[in-house]
C-alpha atoms as a PDB file:
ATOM      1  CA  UNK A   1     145.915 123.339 108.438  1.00  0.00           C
ATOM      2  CA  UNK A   2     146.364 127.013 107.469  1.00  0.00           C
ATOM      3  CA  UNK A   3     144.214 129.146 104.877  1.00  0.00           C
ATOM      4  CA  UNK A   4     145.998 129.712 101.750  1.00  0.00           C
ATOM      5  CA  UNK A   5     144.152 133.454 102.157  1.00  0.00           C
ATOM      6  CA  UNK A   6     144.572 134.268 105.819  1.00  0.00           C
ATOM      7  CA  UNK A   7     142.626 137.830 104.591  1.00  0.00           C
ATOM      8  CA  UNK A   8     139.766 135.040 104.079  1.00  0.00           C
ATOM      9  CA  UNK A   9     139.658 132.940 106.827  1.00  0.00           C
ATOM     10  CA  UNK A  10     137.124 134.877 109.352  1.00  0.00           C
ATOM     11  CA  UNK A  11     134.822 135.184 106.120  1.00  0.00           C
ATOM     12  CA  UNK A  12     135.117 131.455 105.539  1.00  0.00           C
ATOM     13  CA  UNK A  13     134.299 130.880 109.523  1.00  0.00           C
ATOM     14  CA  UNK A  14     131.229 133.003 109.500  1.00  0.00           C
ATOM     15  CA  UNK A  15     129.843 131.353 106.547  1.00  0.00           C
ATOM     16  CA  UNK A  16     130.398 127.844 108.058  1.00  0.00           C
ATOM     17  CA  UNK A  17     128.448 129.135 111.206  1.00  0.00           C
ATOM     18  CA  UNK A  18     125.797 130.895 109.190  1.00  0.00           C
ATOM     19  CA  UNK A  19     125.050 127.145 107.445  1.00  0.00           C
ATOM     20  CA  UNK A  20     124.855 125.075 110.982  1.00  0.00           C
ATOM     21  CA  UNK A  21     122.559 128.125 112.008  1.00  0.00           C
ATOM     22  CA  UNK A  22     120.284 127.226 109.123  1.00  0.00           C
ATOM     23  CA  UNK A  23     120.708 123.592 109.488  1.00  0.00           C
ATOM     24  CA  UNK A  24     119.779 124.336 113.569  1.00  0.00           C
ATOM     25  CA  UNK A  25     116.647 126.439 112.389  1.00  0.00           C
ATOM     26  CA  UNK A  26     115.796 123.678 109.828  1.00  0.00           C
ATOM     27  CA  UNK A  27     115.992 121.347 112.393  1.00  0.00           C
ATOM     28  CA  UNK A  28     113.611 123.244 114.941  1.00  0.00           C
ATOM     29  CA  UNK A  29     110.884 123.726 112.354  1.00  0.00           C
ATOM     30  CA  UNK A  30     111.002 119.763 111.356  1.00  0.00           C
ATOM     31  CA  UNK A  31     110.411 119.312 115.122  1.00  0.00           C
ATOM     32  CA  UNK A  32     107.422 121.699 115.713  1.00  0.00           C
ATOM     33  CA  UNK A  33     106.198 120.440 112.546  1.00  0.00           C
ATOM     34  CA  UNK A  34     106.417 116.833 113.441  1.00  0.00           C
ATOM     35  CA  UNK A  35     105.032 117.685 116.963  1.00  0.00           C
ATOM     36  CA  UNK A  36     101.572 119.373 115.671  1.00  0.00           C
ATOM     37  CA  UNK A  37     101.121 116.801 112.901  1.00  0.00           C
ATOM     38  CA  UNK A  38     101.524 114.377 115.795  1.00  0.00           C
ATOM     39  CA  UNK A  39      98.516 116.667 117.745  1.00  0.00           C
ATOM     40  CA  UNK A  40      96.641 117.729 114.759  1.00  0.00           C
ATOM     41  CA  UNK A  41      96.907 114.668 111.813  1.00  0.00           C
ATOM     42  CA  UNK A  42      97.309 115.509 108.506  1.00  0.00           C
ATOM     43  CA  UNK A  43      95.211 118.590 107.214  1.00  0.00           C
ATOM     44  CA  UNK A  44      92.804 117.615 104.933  1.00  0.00           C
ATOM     45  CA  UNK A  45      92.126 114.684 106.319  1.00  0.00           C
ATOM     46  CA  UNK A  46      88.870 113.292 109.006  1.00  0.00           C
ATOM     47  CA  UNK A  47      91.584 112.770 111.791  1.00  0.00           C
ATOM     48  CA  UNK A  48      92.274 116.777 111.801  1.00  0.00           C
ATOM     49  CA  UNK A  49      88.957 117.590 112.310  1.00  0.00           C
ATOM     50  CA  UNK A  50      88.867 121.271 114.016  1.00  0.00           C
ATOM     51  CA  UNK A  51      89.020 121.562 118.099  1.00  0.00           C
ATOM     52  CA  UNK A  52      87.536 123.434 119.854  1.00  0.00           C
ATOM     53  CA  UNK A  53      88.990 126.272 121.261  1.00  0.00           C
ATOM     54  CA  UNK A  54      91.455 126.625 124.200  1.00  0.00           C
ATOM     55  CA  UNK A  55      91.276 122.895 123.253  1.00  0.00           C
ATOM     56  CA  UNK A  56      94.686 121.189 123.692  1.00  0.00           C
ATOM     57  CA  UNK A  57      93.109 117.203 122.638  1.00  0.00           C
END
């Protein structure tokens, strides 16, 4: 398949790689985010209860 604006195509490219970078990123913060709720509980709630610190549970 070839562009119908050739001039276009690198601009096209970049802002295909510029999405999957922000999907990538979006993935990585679901992670840590799923991780410490996973360590900490919900905030707000009795399960996430401070720690003390240097505290890793």
């Amino acid at each position: 398949m070839h562009p119908s604006r050739p001039d276009l195509s690198r601009c096209s490219s970049a802002i295909r790689s510029s999405i999957r970078a922000v999907r990538d990123v979006i993935a990585l913060l679901r992670l840590n985010y799923d991780r410490a709720l996973a360590r900490n509980g919900m905030p707000g709630t009795p399960e996430a209860e401070p720690r003390a610190a240097g505290s890793r549970g």
